[in-house]
N, C-alpha and C. Protein backbone atom coordinates (compact mmCIF):
# COMPACT_ATOMS: atom_id res chain seq x y z
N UNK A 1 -25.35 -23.97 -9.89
CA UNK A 1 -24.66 -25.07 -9.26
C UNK A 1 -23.35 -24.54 -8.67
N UNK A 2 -23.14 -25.16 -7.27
CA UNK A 2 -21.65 -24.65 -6.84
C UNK A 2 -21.19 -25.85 -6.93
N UNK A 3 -19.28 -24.80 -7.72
CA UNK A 3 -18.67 -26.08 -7.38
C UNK A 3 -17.37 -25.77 -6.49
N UNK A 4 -16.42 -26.42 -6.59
CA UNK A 4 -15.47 -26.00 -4.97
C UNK A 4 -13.90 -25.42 -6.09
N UNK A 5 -12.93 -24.85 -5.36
CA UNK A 5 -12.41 -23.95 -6.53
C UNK A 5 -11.36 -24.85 -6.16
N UNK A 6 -10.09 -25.63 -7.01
CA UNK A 6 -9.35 -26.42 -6.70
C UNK A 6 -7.97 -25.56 -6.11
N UNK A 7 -8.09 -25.10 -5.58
CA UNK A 7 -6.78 -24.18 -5.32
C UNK A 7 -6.97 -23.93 -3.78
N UNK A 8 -8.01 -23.29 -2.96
CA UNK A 8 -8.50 -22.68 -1.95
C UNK A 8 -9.32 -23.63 -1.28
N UNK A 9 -10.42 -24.43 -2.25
CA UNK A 9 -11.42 -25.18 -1.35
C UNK A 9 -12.93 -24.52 -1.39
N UNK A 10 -12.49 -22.93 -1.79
CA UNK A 10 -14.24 -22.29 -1.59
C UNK A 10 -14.77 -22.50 -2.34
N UNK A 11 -16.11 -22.45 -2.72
CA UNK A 11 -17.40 -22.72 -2.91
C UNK A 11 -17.85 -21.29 -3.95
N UNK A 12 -18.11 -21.71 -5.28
CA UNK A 12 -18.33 -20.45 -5.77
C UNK A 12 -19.32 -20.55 -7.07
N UNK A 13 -20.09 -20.09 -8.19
CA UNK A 13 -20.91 -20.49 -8.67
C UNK A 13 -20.24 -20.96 -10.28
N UNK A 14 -20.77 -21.94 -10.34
CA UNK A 14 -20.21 -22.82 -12.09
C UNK A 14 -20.41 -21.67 -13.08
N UNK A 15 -19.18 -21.18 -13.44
CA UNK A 15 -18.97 -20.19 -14.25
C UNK A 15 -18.38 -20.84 -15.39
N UNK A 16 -17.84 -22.11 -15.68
CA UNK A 16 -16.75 -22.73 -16.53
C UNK A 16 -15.08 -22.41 -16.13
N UNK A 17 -15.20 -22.07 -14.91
CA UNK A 17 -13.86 -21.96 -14.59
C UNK A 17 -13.64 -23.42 -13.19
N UNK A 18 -12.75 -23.44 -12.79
CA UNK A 18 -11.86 -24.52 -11.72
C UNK A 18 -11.51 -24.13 -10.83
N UNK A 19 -11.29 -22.43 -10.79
CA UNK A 19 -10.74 -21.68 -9.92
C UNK A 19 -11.81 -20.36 -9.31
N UNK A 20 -11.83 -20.06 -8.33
CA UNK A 20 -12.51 -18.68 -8.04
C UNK A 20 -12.43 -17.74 -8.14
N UNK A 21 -12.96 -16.66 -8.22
CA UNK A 21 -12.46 -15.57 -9.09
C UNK A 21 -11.07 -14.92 -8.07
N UNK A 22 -11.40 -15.02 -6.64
CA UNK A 22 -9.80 -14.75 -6.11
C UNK A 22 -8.71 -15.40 -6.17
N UNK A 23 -8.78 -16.74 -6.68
CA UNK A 23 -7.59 -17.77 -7.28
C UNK A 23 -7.44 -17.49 -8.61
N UNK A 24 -8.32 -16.34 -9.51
CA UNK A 24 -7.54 -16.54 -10.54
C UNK A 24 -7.06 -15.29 -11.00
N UNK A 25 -7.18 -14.12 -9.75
CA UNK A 25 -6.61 -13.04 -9.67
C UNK A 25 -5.23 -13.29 -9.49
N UNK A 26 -5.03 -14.01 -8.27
CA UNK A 26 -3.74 -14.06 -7.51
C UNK A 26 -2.95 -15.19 -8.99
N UNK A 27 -3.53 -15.84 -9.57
CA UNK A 27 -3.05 -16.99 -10.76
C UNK A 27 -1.84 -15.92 -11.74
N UNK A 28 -2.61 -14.84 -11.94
CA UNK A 28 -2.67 -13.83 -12.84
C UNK A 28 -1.13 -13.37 -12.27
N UNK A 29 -0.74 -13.34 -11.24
CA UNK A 29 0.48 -12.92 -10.55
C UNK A 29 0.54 -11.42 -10.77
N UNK A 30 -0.66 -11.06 -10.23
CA UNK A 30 -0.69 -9.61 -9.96
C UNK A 30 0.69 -8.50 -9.28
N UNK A 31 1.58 -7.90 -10.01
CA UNK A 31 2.23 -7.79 -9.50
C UNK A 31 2.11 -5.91 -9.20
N UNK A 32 2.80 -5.31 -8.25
CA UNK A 32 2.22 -4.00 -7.43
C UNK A 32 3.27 -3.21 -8.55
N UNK A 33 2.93 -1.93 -8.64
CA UNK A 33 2.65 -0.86 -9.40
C UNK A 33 3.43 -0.01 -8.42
N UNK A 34 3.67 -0.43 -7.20
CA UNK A 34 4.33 0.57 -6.21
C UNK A 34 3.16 1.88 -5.69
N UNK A 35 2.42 1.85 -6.66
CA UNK A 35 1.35 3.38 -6.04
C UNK A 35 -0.13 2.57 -5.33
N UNK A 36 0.22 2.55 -4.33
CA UNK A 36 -1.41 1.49 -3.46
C UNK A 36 -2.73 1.99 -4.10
N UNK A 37 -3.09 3.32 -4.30
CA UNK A 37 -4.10 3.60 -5.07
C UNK A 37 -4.25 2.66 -6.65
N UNK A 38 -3.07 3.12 -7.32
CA UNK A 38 -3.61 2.69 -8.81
C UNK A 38 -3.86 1.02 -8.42
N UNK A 39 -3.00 0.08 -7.51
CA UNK A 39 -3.26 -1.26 -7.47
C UNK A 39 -4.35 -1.65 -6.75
N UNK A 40 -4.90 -0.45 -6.78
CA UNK A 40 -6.82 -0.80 -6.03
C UNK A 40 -7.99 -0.98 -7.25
N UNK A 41 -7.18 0.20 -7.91
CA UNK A 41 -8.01 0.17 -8.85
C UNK A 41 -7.71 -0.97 -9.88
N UNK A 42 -6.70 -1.38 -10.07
CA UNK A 42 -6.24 -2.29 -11.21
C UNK A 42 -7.09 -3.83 -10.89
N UNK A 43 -6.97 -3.66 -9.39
CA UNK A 43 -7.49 -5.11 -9.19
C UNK A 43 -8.84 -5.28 -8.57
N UNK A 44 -9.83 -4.06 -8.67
CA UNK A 44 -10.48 -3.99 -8.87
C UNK A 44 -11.34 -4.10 -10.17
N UNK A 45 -11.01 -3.60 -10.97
CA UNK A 45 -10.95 -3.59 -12.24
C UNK A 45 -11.10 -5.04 -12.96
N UNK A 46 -10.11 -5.56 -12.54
CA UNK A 46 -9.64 -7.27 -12.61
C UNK A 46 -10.81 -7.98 -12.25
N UNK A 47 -11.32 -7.64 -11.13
CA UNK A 47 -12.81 -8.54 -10.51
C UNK A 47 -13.74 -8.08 -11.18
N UNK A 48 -14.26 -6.72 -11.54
CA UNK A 48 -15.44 -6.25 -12.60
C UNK A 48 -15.44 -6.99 -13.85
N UNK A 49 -14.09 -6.90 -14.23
CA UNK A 49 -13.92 -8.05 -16.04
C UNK A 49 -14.19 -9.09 -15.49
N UNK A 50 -13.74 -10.05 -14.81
CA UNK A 50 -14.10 -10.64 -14.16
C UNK A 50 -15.27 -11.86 -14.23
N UNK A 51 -16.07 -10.63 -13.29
CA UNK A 51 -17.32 -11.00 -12.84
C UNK A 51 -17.96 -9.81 -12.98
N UNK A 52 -18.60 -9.48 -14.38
CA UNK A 52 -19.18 -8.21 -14.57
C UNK A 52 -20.78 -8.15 -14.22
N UNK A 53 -21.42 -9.21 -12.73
CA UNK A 53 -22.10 -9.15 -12.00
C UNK A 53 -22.25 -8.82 -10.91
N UNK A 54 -20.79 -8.84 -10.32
CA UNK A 54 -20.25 -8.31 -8.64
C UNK A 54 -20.61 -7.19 -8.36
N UNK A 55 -21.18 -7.08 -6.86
CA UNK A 55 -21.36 -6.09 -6.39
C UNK A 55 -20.49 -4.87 -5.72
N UNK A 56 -20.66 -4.12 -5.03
CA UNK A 56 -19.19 -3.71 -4.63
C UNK A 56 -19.48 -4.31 -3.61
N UNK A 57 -20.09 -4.90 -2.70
CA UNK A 57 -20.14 -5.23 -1.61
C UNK A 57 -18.89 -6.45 -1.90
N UNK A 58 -18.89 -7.67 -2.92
CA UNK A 58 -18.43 -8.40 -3.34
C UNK A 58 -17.30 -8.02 -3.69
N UNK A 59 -16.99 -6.78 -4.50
CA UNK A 59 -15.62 -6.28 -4.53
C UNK A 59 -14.71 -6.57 -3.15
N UNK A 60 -15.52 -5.42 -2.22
CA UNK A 60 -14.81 -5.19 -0.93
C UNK A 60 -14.27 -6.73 -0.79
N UNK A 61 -15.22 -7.70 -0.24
CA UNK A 61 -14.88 -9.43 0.03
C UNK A 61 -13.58 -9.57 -0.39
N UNK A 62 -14.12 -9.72 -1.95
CA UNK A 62 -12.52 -10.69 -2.65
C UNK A 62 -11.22 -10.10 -2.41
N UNK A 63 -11.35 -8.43 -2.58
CA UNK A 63 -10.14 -7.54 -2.01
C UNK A 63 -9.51 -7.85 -0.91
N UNK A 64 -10.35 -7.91 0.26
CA UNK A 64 -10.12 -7.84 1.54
C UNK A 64 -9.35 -9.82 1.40
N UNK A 65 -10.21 -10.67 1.10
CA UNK A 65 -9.62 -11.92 1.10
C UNK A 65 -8.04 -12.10 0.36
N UNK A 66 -7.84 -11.14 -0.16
CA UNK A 66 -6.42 -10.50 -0.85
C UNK A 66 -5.30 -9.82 -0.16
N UNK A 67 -5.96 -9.24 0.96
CA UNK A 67 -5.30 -8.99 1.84
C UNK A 67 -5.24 -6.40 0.97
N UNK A 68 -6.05 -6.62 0.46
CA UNK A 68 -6.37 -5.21 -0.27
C UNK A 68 -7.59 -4.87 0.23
N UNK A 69 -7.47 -3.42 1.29
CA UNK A 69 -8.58 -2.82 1.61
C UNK A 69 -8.81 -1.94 0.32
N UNK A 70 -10.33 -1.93 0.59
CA UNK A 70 -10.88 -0.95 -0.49
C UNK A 70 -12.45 -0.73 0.06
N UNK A 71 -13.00 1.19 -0.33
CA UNK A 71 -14.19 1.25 0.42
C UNK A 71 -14.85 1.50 -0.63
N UNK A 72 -16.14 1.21 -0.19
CA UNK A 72 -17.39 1.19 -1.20
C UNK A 72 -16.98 2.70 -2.03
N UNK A 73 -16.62 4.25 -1.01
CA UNK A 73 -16.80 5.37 -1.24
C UNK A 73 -15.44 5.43 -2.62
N UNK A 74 -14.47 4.12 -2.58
CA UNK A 74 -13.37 4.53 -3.23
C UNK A 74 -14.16 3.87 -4.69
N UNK A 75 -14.81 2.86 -4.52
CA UNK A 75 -15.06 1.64 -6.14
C UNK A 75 -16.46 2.86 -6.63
N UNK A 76 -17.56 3.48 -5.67
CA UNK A 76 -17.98 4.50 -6.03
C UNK A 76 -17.46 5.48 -7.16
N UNK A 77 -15.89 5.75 -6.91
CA UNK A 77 -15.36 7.31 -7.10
C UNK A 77 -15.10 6.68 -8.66
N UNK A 78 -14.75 5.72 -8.66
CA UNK A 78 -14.26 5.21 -9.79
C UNK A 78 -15.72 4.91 -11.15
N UNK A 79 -16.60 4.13 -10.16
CA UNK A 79 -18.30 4.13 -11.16
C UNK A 79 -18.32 5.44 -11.81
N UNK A 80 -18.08 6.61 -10.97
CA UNK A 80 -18.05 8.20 -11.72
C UNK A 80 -17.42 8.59 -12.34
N UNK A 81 -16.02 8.29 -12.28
CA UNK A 81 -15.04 8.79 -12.71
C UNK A 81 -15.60 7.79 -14.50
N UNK A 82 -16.47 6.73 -14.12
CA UNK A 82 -16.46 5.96 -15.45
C UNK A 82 -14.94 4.90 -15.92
N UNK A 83 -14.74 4.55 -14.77
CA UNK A 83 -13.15 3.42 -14.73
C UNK A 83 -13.87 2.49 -14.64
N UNK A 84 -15.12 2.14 -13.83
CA UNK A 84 -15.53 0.87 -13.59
C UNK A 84 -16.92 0.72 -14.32
């Protein structure tokens, strides 16, 4: 069942939450680390706990709707490295 996330308006699947998983990143008051790498990974990281169903394709999305680029080859490096 979708329901609509009260913050944004989008449309996302009944998890028991109110919010979407990118409203409850930004909720979280993610704040920067100063090093753009580690805050890729951190908030990446953040969406895997998350939603430990997301794809990276889905990563990229919510990132990018964050205004945080991130490439498949980087959330990759990390599956190996064993971070994600």
């Amino acid at each position: 069942m979708l329901i609509k996330c009260e913050k944004c308006g989008r449309f996302f699947g009944d998890d028991g939450n109110t919010l979407c998983s990118s409203c409850r990143i930004t909720k979280r008051n993610f704040k920067s680390s100063g090093d753009p790498e580690r805050d890729k990974f951190l908030m990446a990281r953040d969406l895997v706990y998350d939603n430990p169903d997301i794809s990276p394709k889905g990563i990229i999305d919510l990132m990018a709707e964050m205004r945080m680029d991130i490439t498949i080859r980087e959330i990759m490096k990390y599956v190996d490295e064993g971070r994600l």
